[in-house]
PDB file of N, CA and C in Angstrom:
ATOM      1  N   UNK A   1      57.978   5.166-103.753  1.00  0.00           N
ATOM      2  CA  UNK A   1      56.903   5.192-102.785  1.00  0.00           C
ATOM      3  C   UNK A   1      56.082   3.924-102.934  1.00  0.00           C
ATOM      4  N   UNK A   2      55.146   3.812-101.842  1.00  0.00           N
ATOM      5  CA  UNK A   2      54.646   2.527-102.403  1.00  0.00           C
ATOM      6  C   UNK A   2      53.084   2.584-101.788  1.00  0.00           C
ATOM      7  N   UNK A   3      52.353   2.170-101.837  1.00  0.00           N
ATOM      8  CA  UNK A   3      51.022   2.557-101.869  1.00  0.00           C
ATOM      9  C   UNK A   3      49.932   0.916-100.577  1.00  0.00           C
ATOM     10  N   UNK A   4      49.442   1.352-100.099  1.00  0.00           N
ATOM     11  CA  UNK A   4      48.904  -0.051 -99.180  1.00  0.00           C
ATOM     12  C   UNK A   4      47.783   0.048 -99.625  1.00  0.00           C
ATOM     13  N   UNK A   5      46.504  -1.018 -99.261  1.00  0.00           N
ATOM     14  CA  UNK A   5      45.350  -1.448 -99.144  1.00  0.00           C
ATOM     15  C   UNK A   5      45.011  -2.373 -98.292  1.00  0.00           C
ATOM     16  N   UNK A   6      43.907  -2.158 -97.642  1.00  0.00           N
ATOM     17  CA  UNK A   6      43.214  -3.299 -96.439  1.00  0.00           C
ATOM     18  C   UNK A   6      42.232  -2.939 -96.404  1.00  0.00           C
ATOM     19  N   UNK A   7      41.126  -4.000 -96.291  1.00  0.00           N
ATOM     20  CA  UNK A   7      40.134  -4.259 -96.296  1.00  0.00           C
ATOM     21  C   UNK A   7      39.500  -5.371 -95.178  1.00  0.00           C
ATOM     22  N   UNK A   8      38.854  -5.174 -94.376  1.00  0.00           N
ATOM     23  CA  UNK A   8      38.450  -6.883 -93.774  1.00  0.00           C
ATOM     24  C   UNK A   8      36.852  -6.247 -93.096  1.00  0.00           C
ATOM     25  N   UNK A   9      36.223  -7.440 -93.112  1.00  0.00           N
ATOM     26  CA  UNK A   9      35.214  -7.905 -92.426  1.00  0.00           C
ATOM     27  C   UNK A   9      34.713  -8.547 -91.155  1.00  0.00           C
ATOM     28  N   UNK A  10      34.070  -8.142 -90.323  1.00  0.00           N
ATOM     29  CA  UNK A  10      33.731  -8.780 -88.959  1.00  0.00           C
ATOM     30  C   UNK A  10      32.480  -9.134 -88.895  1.00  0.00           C
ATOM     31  N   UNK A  11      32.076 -10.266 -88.308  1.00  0.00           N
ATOM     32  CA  UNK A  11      30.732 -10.894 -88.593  1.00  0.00           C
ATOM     33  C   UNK A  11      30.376 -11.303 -87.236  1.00  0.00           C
ATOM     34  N   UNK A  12      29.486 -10.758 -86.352  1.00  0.00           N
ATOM     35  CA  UNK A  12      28.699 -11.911 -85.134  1.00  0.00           C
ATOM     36  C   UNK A  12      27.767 -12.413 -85.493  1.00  0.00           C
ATOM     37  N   UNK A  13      27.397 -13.521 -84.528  1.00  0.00           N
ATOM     38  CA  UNK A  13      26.257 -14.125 -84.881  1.00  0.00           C
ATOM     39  C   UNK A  13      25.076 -13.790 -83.937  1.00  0.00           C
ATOM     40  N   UNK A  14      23.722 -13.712 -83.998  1.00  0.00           N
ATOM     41  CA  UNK A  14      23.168 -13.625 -82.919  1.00  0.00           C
ATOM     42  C   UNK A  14      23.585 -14.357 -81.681  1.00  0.00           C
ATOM     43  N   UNK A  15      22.753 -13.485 -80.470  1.00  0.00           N
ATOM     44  CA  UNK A  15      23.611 -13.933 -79.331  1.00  0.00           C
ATOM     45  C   UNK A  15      22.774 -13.737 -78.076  1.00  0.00           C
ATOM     46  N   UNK A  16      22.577 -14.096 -76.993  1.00  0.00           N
ATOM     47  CA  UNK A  16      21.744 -13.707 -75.935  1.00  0.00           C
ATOM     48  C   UNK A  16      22.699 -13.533 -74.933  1.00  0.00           C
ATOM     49  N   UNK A  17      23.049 -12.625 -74.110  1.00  0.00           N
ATOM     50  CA  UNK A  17      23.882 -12.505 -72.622  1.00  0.00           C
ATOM     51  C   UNK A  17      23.208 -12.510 -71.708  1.00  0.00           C
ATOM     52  N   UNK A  18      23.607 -13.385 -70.534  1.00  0.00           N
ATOM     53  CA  UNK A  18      23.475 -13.630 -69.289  1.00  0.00           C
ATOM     54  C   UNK A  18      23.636 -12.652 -68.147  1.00  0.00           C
ATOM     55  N   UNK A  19      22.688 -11.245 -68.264  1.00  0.00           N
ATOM     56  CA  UNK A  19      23.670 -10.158 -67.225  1.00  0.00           C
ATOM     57  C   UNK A  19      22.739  -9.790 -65.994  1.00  0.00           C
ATOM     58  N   UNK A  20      23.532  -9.915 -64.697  1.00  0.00           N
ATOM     59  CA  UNK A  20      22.739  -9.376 -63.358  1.00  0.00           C
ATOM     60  C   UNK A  20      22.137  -8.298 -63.425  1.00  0.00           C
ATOM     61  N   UNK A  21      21.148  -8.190 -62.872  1.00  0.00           N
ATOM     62  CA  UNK A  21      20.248  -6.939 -62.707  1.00  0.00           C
ATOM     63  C   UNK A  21      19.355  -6.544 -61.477  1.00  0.00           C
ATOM     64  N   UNK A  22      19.647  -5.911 -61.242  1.00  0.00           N
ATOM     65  CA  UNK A  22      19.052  -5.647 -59.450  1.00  0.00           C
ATOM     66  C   UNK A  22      17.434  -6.007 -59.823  1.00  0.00           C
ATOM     67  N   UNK A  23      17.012  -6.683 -58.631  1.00  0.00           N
ATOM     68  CA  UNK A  23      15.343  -6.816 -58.670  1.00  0.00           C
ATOM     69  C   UNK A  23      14.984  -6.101 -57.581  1.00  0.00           C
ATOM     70  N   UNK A  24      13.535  -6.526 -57.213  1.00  0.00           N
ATOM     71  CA  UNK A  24      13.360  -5.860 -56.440  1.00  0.00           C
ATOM     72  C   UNK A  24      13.847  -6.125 -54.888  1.00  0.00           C
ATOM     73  N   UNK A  25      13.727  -7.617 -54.224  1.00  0.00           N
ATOM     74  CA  UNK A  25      14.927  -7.771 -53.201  1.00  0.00           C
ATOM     75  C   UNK A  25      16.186  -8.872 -53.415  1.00  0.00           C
ATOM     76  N   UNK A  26      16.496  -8.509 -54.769  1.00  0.00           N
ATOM     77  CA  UNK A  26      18.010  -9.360 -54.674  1.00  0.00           C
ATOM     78  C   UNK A  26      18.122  -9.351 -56.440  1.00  0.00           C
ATOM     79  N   UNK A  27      19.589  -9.769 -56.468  1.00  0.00           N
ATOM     80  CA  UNK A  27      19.960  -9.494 -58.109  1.00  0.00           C
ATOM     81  C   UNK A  27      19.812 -10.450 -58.505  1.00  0.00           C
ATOM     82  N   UNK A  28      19.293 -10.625 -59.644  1.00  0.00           N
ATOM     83  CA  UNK A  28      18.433 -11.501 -60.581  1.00  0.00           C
ATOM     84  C   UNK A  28      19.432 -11.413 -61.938  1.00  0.00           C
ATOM     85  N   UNK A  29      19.756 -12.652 -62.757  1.00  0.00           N
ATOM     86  CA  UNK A  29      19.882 -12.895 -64.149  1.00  0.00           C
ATOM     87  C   UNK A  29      18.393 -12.211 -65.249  1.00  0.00           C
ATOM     88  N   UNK A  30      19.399 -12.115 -66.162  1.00  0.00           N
ATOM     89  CA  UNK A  30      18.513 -11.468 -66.958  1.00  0.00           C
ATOM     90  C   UNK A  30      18.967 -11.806 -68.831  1.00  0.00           C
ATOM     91  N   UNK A  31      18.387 -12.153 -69.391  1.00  0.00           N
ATOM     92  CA  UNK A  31      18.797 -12.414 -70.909  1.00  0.00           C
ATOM     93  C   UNK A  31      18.886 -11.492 -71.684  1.00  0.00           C
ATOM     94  N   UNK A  32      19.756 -10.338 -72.625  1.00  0.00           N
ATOM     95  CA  UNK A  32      19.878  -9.473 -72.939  1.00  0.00           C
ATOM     96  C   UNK A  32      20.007 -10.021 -74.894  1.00  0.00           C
ATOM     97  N   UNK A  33      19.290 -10.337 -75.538  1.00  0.00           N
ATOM     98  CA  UNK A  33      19.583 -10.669 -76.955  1.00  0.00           C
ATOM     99  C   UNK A  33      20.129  -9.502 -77.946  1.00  0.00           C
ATOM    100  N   UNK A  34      21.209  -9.941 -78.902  1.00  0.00           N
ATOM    101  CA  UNK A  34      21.737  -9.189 -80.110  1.00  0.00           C
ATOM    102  C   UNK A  34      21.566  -9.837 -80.740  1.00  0.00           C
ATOM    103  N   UNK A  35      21.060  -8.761 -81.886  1.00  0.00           N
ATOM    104  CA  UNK A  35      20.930  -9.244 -83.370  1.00  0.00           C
ATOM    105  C   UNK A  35      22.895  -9.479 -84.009  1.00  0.00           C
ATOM    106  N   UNK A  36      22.169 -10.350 -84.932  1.00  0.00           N
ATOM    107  CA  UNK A  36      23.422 -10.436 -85.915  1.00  0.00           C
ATOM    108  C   UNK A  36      23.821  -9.322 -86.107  1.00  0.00           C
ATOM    109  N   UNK A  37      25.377  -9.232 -86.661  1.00  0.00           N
ATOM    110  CA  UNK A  37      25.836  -7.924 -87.208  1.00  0.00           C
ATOM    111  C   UNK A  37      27.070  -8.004 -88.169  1.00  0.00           C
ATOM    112  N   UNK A  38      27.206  -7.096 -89.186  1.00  0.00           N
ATOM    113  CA  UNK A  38      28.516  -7.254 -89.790  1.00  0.00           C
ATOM    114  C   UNK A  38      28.665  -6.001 -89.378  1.00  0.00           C
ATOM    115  N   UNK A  39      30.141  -5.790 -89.402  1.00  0.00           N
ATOM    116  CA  UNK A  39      31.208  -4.329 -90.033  1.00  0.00           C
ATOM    117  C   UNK A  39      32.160  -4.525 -90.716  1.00  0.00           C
ATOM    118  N   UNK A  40      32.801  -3.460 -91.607  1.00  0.00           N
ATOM    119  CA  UNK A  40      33.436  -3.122 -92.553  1.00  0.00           C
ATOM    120  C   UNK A  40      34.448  -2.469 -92.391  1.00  0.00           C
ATOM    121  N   UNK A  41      35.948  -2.911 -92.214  1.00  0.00           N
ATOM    122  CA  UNK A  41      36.594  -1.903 -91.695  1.00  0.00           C
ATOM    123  C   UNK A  41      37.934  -1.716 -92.682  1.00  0.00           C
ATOM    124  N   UNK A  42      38.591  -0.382 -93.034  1.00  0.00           N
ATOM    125  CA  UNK A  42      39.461   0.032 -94.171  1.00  0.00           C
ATOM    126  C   UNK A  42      40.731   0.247 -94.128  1.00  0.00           C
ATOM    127  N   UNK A  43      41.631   0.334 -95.164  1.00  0.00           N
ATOM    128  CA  UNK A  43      42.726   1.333 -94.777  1.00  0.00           C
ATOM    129  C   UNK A  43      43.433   1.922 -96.071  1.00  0.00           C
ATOM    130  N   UNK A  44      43.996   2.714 -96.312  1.00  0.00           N
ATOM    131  CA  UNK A  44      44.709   3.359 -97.493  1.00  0.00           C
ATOM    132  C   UNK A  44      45.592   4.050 -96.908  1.00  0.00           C
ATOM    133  N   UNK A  45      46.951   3.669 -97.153  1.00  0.00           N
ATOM    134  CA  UNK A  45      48.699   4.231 -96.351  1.00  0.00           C
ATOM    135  C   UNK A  45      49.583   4.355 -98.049  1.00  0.00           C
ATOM    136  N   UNK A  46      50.114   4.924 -97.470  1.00  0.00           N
ATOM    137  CA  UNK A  46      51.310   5.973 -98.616  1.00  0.00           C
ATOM    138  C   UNK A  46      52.524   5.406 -97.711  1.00  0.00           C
ATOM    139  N   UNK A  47      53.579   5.228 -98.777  1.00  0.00           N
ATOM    140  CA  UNK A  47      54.893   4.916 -97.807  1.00  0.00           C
ATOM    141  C   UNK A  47      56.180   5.759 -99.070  1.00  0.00           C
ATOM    142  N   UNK A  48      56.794   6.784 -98.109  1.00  0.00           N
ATOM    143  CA  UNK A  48      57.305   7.543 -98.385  1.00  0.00           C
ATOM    144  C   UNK A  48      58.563   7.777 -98.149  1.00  0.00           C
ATOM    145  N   UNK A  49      59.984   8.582 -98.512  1.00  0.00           N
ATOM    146  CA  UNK A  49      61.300   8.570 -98.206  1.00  0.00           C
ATOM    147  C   UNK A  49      61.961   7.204 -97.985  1.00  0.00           C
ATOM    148  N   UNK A  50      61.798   6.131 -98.681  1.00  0.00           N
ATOM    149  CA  UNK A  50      62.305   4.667 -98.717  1.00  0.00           C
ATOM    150  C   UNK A  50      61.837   4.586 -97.879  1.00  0.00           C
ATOM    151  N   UNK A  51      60.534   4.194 -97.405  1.00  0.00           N
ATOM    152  CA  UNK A  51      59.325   3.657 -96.347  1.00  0.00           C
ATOM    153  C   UNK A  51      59.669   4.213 -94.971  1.00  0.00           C
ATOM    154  N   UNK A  52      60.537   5.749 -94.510  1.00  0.00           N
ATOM    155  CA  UNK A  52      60.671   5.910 -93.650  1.00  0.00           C
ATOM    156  C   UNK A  52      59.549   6.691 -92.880  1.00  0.00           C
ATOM    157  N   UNK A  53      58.635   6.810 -94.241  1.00  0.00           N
ATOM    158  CA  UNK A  53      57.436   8.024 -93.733  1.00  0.00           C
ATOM    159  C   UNK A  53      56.147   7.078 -94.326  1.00  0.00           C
ATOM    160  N   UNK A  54      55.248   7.597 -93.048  1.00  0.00           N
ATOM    161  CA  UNK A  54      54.517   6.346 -93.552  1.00  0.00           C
ATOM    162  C   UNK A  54      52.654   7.151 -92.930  1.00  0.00           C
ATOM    163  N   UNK A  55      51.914   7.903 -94.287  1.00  0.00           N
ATOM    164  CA  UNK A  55      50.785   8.133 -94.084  1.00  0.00           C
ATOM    165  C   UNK A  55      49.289   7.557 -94.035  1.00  0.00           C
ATOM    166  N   UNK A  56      48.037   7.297 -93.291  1.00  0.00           N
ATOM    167  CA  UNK A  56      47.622   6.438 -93.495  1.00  0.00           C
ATOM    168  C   UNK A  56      46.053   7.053 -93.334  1.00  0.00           C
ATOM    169  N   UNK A  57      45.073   6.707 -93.435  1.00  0.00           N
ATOM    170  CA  UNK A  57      43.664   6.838 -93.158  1.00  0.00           C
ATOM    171  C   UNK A  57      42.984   5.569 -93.466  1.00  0.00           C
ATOM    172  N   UNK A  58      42.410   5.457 -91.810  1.00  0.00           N
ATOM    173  CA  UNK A  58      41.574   4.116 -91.791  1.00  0.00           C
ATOM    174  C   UNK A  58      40.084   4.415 -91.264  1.00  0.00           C
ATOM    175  N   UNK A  59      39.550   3.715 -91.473  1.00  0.00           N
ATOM    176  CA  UNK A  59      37.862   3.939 -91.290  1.00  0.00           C
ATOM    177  C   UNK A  59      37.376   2.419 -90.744  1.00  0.00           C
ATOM    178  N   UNK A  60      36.660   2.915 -89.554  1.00  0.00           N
ATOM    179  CA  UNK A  60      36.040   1.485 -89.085  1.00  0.00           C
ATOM    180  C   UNK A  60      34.418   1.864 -89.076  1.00  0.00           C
ATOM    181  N   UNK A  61      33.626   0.556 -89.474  1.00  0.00           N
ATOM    182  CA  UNK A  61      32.034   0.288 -89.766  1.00  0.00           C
ATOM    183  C   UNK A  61      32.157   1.512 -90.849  1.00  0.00           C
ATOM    184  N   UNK A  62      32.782   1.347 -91.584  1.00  0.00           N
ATOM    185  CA  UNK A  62      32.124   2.470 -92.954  1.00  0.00           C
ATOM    186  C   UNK A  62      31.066   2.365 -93.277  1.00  0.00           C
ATOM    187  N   UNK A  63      30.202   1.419 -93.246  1.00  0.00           N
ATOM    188  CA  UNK A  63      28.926   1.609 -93.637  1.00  0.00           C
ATOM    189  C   UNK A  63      27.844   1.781 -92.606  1.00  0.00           C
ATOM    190  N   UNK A  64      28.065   2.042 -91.141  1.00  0.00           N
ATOM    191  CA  UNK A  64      27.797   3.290 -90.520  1.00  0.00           C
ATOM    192  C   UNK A  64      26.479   2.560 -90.054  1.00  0.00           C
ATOM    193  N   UNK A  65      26.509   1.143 -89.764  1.00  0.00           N
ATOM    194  CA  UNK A  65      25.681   0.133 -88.868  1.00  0.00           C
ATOM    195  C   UNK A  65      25.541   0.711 -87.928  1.00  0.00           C
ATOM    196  N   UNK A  66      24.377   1.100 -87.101  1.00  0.00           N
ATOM    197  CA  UNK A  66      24.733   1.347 -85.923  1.00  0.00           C
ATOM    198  C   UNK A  66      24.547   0.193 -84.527  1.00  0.00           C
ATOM    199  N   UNK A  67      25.292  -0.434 -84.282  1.00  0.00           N
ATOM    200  CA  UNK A  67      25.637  -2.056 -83.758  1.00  0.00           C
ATOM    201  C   UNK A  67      25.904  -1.690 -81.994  1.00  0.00           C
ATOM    202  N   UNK A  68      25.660  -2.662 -81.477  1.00  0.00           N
ATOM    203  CA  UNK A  68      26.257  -2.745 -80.085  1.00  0.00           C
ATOM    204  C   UNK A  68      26.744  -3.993 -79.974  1.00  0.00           C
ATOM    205  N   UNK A  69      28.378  -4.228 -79.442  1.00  0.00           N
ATOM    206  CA  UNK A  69      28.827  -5.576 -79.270  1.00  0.00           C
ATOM    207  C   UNK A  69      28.466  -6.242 -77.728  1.00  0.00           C
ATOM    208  N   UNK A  70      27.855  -5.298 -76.957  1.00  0.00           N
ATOM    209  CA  UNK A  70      27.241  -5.700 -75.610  1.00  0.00           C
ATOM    210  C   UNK A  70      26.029  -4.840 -75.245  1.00  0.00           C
ATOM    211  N   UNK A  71      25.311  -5.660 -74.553  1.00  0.00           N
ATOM    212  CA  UNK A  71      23.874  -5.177 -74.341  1.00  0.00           C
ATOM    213  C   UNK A  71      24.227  -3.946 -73.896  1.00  0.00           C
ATOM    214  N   UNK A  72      24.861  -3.534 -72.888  1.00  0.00           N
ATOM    215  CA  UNK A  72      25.083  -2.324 -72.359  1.00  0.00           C
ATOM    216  C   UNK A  72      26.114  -1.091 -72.923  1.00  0.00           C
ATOM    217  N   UNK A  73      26.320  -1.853 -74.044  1.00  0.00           N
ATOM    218  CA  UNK A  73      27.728  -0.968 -74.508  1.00  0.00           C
ATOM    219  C   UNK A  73      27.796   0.179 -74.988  1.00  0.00           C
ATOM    220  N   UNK A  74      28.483   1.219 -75.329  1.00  0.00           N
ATOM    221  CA  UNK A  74      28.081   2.235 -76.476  1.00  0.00           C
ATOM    222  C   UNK A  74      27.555   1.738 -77.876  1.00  0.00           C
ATOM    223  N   UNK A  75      26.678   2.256 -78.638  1.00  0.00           N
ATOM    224  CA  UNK A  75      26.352   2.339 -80.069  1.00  0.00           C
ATOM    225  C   UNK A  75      27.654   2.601 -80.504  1.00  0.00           C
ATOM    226  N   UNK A  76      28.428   1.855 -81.656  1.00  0.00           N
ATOM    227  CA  UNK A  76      29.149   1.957 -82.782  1.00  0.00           C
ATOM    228  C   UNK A  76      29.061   2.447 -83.641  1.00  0.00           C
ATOM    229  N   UNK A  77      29.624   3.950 -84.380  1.00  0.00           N
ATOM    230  CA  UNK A  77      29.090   4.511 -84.932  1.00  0.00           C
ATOM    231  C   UNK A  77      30.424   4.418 -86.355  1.00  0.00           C
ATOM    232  N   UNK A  78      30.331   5.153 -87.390  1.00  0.00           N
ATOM    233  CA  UNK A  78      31.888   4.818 -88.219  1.00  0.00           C
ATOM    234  C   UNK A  78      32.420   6.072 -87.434  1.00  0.00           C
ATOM    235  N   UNK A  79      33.788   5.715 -87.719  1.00  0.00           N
ATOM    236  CA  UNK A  79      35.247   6.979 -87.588  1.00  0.00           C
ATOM    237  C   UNK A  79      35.356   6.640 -88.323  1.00  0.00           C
ATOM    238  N   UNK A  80      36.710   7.453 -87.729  1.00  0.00           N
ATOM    239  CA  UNK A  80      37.717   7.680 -89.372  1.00  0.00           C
ATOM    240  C   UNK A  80      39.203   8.193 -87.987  1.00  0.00           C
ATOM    241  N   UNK A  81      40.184   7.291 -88.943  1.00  0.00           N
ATOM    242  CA  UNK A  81      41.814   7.852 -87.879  1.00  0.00           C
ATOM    243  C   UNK A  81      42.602   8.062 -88.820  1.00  0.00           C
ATOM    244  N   UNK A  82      44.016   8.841 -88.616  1.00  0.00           N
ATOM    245  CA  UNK A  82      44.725   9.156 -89.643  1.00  0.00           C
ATOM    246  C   UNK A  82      45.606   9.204 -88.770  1.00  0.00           C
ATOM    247  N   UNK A  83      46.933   8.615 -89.732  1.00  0.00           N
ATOM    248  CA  UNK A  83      48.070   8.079 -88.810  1.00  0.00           C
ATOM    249  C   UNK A  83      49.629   8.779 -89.714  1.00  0.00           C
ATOM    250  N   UNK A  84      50.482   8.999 -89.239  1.00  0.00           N
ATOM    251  CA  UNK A  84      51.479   9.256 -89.836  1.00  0.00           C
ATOM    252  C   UNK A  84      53.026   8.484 -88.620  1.00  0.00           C
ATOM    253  N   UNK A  85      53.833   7.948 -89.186  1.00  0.00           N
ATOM    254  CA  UNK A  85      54.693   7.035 -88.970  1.00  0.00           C
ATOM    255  C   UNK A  85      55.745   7.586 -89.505  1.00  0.00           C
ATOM    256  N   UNK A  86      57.231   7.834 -88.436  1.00  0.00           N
ATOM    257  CA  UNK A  86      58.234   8.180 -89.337  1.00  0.00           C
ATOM    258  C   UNK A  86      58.938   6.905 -87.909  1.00  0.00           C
ATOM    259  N   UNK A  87      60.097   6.378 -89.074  1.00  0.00           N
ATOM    260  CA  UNK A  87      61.566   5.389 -88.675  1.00  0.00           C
ATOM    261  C   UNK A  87      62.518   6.211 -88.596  1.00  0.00           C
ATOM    262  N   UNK A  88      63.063   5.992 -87.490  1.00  0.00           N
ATOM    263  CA  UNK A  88      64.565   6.906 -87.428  1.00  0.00           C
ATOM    264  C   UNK A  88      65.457   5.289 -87.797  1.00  0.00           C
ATOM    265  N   UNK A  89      66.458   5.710 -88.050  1.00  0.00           N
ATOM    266  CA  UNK A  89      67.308   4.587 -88.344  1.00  0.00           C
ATOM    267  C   UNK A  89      68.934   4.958 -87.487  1.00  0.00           C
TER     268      UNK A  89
END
């Protein structure tokens, strides 16, 4: 069997967006600023039956930032996914 690890990091930098916004008679630009942000994202996989089986659990923003990558976007919150992989040969 054989055992995985991953680890990586994502970093923005502050940022201001340029986004339309209705005014009162016509759509207008508008500056929308984000703060800096990191996330943290994981993985731990099992590889099984001569790597034909392949279990995994990954976690993204583990440390549970709560970030937006666009002014309008959803809040980012952590998950968690779990994956299982089989090879037919």
């Amino acid at each position: 069997f054989g055992l995985d690890f991953g680890v990586d990091v994502h970093y923005a930098s502050a940022q201001s967006w340029g986004e339309q916004v209705v005014g009162e008679n016509s759509i207008v630009y508008e500056q929308f600023p984000l703060d800096a942000y990191h996330m943290i994202n994981g993985r731990v996989g099992i590889r099984l039956l001569d790597d034909d089986l392949s279990l995994g659990v990954s976690g993204y923003n583990i440390t549970n930032r709560q970030i937006r990558q666009h002014p309008f976007g959803q809040v980012l919150d952590a998950r968690v996914m779990a994956s299982l992989t089989y090879r037919f040969d």
